[in-house]
Protein backbone atom coordinates (compact mmCIF):
# COMPACT_ATOMS: atom_id res chain seq x y z
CA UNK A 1 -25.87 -3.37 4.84
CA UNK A 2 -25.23 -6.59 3.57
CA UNK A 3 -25.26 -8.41 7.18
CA UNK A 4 -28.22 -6.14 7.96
CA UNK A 5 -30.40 -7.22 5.00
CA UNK A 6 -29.67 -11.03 6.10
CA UNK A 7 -30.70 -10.40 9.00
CA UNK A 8 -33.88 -8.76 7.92
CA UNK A 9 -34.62 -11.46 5.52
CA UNK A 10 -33.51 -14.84 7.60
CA UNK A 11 -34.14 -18.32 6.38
CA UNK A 12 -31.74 -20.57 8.07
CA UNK A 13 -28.53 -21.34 7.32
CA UNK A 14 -28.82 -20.92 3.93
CA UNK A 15 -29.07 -17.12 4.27
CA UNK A 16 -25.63 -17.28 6.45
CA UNK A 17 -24.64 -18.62 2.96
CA UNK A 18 -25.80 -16.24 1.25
CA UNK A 19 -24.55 -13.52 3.72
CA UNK A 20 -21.11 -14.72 3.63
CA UNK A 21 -21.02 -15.11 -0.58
CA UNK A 22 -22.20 -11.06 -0.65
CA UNK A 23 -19.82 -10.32 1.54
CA UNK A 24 -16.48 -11.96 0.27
CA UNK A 25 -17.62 -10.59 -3.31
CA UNK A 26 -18.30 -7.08 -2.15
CA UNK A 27 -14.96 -6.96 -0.49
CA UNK A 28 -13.05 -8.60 -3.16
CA UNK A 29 -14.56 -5.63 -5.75
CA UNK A 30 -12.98 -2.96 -3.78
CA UNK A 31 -9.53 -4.46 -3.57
CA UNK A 32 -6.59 -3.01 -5.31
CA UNK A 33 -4.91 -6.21 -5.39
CA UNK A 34 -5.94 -8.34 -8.64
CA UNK A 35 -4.97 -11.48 -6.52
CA UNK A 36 -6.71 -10.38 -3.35
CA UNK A 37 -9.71 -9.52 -5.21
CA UNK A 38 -9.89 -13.07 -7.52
CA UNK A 39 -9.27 -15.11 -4.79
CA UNK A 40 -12.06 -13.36 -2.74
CA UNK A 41 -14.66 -13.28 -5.62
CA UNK A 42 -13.69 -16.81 -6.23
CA UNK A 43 -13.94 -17.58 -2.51
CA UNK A 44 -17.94 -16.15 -2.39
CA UNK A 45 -18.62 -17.92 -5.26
CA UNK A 46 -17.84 -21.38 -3.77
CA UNK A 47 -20.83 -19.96 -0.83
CA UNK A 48 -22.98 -18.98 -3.91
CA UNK A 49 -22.79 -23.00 -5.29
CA UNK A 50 -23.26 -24.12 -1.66
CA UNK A 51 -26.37 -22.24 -1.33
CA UNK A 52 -27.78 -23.35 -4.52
CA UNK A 53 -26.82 -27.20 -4.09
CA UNK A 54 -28.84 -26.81 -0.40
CA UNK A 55 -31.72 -24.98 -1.98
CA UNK A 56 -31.77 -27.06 -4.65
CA UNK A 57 -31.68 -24.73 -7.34
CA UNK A 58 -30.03 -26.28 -9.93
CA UNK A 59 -29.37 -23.66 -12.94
CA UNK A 60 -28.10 -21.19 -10.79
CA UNK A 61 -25.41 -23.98 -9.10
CA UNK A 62 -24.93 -24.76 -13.22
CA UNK A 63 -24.25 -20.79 -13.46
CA UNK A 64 -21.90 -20.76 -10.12
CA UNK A 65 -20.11 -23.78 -11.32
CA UNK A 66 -19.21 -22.01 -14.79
CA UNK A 67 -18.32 -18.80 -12.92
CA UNK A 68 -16.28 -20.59 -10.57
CA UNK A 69 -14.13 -22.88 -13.55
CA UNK A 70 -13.78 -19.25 -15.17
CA UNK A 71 -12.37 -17.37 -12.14
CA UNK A 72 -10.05 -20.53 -11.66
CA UNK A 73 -8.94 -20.76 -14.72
CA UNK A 74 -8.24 -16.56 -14.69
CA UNK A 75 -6.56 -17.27 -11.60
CA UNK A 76 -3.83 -19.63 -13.02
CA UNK A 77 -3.68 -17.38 -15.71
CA UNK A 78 -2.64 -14.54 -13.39
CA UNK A 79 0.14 -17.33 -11.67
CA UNK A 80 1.67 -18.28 -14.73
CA UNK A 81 2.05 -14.43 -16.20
CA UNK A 82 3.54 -13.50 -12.74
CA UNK A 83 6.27 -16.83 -12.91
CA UNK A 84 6.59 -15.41 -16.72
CA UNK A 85 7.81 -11.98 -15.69
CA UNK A 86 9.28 -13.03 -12.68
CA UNK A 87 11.75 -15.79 -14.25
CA UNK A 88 12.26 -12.85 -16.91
CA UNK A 89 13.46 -10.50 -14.29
């Protein structure tokens, strides 16, 4: 649906962009893996900033760029607990 409505809607190579950010989200949500699905999310949200820095829309790339220092900073979160437990162990 996702490749299907990018299709549809077409504008450049932005819209691959665009395509591939929905995409690596979408899977990431239905992973049962917390890494698998934070790297993923994290992942599309690097195409979300792309888009926005090409189409030159500047709040949203100030959004992505929050959302992207967030999911990193999650993401070591997530490291360091699993070193905790695993030194622990």
């Amino acid at each position: 649906m996702i490749v299907a409505g990018g299709i549809y809607f077409w504008n450049g190579p932005t819209s691959a962009l665009c395509i591939a950010a929905m995409a690596l989200i979408a899977l990431g949500r239905v992973q049962a893996n917390e890494w698998a699905m934070r790297i993923l999310i994290l992942v599309g949200g690097i195409f979300w900033s792309l888009h926005d820095f090409f189409v030159e829309s500047w709040i949203a790339l100030g959004a992505d760029v929050l959302s992207l220092a967030t999911g990193a900073t999650m993401l070591a979160r997530l490291a360091m607990q699993k070193q905790r437990h695993s030194v622990m162990a």
